[in-house]
N, C-alpha and C. Protein backbone atom coordinates (compact mmCIF):
# COMPACT_ATOMS: atom_id res chain seq x y z
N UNK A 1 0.84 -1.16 0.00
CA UNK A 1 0.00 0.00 0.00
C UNK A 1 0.89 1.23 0.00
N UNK A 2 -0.01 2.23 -0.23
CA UNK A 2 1.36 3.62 -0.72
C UNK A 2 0.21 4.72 -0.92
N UNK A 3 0.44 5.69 -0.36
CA UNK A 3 -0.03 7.17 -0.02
C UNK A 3 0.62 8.10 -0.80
N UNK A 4 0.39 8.62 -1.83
CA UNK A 4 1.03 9.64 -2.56
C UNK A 4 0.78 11.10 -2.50
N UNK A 5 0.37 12.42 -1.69
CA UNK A 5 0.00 13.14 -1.63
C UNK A 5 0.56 14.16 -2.82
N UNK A 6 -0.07 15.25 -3.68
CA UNK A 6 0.91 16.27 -4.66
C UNK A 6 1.24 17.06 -3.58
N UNK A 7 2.32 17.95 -3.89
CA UNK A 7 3.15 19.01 -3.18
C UNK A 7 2.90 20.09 -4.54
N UNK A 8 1.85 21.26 -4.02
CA UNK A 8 1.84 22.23 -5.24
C UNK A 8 2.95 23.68 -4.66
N UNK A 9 3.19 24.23 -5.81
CA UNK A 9 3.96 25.47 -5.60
C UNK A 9 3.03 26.89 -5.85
N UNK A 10 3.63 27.80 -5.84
CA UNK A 10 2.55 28.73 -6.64
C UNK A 10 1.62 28.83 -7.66
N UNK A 11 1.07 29.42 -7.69
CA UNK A 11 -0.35 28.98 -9.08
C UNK A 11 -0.60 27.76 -9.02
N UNK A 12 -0.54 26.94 -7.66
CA UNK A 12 -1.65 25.48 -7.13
C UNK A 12 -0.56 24.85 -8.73
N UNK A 13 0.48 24.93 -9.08
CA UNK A 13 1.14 24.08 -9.92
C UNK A 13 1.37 22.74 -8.88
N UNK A 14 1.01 21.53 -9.47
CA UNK A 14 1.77 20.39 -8.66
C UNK A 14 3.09 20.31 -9.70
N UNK A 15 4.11 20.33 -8.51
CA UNK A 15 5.58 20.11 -9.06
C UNK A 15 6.43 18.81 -8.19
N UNK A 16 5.66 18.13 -7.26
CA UNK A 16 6.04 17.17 -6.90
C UNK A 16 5.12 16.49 -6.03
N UNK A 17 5.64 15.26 -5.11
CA UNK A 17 4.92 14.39 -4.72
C UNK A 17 6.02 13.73 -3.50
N UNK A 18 5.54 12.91 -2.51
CA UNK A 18 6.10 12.06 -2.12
C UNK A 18 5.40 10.80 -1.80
N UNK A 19 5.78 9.85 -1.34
CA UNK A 19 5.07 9.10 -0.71
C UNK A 19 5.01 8.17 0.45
N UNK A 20 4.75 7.24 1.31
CA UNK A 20 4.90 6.65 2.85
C UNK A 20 4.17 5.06 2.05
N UNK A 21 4.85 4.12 2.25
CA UNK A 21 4.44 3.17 1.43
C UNK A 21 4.97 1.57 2.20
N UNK A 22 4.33 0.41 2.73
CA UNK A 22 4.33 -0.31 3.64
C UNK A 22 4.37 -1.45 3.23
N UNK A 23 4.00 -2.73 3.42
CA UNK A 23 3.23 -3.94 3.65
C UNK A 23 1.61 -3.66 3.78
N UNK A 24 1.10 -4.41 3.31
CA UNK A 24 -0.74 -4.24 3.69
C UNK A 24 -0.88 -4.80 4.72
N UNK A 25 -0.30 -5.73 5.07
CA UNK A 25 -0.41 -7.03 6.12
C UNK A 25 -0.17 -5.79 7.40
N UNK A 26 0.60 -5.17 7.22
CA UNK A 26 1.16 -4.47 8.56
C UNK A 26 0.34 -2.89 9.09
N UNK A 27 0.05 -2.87 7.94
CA UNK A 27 -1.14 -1.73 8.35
C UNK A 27 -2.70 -2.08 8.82
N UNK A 28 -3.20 -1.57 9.70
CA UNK A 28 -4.35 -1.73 10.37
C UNK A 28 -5.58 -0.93 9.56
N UNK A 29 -6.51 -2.04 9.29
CA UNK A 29 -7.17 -0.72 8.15
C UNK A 29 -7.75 0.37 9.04
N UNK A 30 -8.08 0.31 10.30
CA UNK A 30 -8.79 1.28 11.31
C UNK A 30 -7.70 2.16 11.08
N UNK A 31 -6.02 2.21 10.91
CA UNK A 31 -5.45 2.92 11.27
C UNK A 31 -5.14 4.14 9.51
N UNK A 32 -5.52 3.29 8.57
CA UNK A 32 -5.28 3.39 7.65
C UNK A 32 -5.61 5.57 7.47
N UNK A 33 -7.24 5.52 7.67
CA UNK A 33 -7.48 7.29 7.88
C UNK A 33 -6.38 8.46 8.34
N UNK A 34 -6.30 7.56 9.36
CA UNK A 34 -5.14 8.64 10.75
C UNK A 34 -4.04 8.95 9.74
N UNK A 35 -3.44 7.36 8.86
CA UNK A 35 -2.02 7.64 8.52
C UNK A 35 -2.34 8.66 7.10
N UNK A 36 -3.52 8.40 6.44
CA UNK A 36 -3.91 9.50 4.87
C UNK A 36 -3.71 11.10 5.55
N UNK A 37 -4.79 11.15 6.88
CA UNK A 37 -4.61 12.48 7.21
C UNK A 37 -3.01 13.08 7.56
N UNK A 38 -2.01 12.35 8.53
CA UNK A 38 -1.23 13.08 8.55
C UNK A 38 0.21 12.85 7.32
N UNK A 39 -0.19 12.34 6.59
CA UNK A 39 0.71 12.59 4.97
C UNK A 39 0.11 13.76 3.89
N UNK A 40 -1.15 13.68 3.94
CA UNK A 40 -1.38 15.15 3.58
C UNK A 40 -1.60 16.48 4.68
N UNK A 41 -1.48 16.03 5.63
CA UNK A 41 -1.23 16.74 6.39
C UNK A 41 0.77 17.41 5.85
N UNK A 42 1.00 16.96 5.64
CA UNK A 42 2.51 16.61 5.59
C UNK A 42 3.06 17.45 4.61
N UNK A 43 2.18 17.01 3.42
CA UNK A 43 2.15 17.48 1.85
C UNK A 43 2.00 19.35 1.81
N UNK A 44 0.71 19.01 2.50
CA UNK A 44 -0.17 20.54 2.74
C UNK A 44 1.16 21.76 3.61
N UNK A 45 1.84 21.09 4.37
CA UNK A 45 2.79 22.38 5.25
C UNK A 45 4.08 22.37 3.85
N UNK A 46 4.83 21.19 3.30
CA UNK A 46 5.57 21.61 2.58
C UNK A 46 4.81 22.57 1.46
N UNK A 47 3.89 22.58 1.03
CA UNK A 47 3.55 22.96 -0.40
C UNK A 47 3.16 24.66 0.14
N UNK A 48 2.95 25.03 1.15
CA UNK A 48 3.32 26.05 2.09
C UNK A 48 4.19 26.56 1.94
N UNK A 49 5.11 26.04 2.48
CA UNK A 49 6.25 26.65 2.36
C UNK A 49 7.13 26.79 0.95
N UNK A 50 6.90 26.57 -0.19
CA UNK A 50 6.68 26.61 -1.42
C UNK A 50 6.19 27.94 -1.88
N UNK A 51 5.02 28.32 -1.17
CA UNK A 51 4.27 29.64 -1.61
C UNK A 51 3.15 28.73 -2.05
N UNK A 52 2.59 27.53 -1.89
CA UNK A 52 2.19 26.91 -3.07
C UNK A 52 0.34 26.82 -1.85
């Protein structure tokens, strides 16, 4: 499994991405929400600091 959030810059351009990416077996699907929110959580402060 793998979480890809975009990282935009100014003018909401997406100019990149990262991602947090596991085993399925090892992730909890209850936990699965928590971990989406804080990778775009993640995404959202770099692309910030971007101007983006």
């Amino acid at each position: 499994m793998a979480i890809a959030p975009p990282i935009s810059a100014p003018q909401q351009n997406i100019i990149a991405s990262f991602s947090v990416a596991g085993p399925g077996h090892r992730l909890n699907k209850e936990d699965i929400p928590a971990l989406i929110d804080q990778v775009k959580n993640a995404a959202s402060r770099i692309s910030i600091k971007l101007g983006g």
